[in-house]
N, C-alpha and C. Protein backbone atom coordinates (compact mmCIF):
# COMPACT_ATOMS: atom_id res chain seq x y z
N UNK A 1 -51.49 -27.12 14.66
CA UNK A 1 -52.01 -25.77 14.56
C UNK A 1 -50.90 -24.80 14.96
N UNK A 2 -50.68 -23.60 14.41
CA UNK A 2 -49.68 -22.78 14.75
C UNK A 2 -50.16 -21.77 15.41
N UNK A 3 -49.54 -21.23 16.00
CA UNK A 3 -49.58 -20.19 16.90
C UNK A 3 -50.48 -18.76 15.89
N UNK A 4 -49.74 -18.84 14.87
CA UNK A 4 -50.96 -17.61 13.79
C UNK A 4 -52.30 -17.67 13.90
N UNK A 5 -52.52 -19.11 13.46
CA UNK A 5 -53.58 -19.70 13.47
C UNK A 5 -54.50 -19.41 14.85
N UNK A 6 -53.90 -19.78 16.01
CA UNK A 6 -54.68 -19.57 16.84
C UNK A 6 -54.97 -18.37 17.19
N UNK A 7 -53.90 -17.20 16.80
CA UNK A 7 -54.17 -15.95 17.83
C UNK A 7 -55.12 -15.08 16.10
N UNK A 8 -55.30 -15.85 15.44
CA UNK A 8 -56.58 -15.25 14.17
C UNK A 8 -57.73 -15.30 14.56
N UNK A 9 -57.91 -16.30 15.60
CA UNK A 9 -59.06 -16.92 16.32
C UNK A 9 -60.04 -15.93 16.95
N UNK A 10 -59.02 -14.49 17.57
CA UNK A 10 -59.66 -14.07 18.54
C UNK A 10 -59.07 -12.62 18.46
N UNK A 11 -59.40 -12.22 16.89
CA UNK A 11 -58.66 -10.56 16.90
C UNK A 11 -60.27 -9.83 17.28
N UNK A 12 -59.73 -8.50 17.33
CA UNK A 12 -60.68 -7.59 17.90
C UNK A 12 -61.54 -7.25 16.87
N UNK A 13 -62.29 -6.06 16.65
CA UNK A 13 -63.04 -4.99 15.80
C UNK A 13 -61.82 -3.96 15.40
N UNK A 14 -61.75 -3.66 14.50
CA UNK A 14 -61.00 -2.56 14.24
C UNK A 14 -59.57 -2.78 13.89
N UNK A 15 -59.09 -4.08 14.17
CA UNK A 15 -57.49 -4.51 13.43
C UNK A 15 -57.69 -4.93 12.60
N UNK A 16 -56.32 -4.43 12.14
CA UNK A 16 -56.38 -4.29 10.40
C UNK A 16 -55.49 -5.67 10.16
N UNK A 17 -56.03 -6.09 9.00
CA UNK A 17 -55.69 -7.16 8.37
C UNK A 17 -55.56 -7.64 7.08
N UNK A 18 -54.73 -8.26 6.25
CA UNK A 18 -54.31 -8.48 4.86
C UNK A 18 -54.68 -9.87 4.33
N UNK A 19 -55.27 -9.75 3.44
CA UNK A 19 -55.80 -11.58 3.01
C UNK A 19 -54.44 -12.12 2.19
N UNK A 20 -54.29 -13.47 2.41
CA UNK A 20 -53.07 -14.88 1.96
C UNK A 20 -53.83 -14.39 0.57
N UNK A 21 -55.06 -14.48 0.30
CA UNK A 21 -54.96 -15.00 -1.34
C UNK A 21 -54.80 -13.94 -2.22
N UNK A 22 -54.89 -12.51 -2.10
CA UNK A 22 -54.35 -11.68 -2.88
C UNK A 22 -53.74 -10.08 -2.41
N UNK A 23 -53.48 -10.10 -1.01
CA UNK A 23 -52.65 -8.94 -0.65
C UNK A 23 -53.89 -7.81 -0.04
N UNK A 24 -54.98 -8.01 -0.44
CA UNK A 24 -55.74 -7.04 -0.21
C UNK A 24 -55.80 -6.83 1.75
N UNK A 25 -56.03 -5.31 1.24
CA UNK A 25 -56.02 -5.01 2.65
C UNK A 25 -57.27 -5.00 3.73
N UNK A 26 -57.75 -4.87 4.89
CA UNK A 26 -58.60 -4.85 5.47
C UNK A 26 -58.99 -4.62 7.10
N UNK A 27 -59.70 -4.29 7.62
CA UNK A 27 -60.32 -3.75 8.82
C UNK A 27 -61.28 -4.93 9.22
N UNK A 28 -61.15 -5.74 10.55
CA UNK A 28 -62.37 -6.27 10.92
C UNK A 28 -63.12 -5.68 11.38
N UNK A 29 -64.72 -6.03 11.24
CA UNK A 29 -65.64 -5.27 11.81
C UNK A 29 -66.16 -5.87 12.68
N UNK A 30 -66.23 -7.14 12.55
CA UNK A 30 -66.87 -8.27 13.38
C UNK A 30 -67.02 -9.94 13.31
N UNK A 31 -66.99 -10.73 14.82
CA UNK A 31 -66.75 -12.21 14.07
C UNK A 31 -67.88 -12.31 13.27
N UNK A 32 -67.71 -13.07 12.21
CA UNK A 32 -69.27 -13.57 11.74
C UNK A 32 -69.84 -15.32 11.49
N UNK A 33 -68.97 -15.97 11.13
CA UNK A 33 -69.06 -16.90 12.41
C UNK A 33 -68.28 -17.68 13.78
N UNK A 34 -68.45 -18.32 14.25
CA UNK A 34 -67.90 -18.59 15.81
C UNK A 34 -67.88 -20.01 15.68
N UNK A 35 -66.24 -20.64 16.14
CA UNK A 35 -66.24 -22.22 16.10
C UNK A 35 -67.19 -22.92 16.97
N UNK A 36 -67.33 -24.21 17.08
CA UNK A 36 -68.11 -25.09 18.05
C UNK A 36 -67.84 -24.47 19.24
N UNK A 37 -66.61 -24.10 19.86
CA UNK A 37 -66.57 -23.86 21.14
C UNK A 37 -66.78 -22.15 21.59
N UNK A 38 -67.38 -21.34 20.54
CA UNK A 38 -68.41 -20.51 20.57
C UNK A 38 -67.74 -19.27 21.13
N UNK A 39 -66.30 -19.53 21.20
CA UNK A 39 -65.32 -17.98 21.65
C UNK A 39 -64.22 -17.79 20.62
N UNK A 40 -63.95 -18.86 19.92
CA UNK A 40 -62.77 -18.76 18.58
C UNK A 40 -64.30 -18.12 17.23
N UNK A 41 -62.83 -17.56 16.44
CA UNK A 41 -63.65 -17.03 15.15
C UNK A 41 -63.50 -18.06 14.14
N UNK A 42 -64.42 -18.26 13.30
CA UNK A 42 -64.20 -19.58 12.09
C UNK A 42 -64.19 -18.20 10.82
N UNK A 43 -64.94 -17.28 11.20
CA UNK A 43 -64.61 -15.71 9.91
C UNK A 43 -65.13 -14.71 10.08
N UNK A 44 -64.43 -13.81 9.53
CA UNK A 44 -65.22 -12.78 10.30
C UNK A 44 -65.56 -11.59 9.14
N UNK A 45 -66.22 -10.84 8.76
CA UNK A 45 -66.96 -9.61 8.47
C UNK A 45 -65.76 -8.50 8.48
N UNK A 46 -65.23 -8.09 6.93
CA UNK A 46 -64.02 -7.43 7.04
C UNK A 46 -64.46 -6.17 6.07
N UNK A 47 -63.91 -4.97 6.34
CA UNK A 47 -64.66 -3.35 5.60
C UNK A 47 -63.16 -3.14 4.70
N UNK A 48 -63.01 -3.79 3.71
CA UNK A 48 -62.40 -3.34 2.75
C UNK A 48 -62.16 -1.83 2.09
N UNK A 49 -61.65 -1.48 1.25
CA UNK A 49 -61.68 -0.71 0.24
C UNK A 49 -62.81 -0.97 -0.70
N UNK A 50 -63.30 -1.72 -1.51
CA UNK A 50 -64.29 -1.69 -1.85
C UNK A 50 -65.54 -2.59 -1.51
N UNK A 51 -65.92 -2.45 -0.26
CA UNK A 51 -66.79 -2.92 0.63
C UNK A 51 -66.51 -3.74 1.53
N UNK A 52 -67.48 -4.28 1.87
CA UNK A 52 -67.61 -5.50 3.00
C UNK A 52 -67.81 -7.12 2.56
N UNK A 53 -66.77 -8.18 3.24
CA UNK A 53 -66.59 -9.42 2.80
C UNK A 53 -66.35 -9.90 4.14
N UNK A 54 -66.97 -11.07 3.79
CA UNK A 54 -66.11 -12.59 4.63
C UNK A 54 -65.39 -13.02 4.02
N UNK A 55 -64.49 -12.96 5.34
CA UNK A 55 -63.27 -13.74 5.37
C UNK A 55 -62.78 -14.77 6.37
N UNK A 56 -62.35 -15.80 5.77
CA UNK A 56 -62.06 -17.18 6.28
C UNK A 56 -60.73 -16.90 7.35
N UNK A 57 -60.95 -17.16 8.62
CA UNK A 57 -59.68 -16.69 9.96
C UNK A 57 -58.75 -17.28 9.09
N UNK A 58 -58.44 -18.20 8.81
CA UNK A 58 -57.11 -18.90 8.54
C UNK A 58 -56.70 -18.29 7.19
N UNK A 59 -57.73 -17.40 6.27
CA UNK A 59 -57.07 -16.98 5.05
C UNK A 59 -56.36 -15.40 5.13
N UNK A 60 -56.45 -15.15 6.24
CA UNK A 60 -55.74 -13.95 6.21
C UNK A 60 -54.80 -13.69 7.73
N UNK A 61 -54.19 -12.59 7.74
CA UNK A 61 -52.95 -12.33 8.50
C UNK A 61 -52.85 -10.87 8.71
N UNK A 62 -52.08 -10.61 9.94
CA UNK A 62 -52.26 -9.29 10.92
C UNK A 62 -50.60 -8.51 10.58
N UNK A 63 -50.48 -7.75 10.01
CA UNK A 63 -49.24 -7.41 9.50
C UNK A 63 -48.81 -6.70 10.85
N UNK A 64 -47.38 -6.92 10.97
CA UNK A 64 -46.25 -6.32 11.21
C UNK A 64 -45.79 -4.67 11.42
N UNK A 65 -45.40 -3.88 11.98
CA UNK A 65 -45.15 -2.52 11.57
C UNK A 65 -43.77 -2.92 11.24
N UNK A 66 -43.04 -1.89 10.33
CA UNK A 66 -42.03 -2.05 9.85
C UNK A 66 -41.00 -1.38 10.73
């Protein structure tokens, strides 16, 4: 497991975030579901541009400032 991986586990409300499978951008709103051990995120509830989706922790990533 990599270090990405884990710290995807446990982002806040309100950081912004970009999905692996097509660039799109996004805002979490909330976990929506919670691993076995009931404090990591397995996905969470993200407020897009054109609405609201789940998204899989491991399919997306917390960009960088430039």
């Amino acid at each position: 497991m990599t270090t990405t991986t884990k710290t995807n586990r446990r982002l806040t409300p309100g950081t912004l975030v970009v999905s692996y499978a097509d660039g799109e951008p996004g805002q979490i709103v909330r976990v929506c579901t919670l691993r076995r051990n009931g404090i990591d995120a397995w996905s969470y509830l993200v407020q897009t541009a054109t609405g609201r989706e789940v998204w899989d922790a491991s399919a997306l990533f917390v960009p960088q400032p430039a």
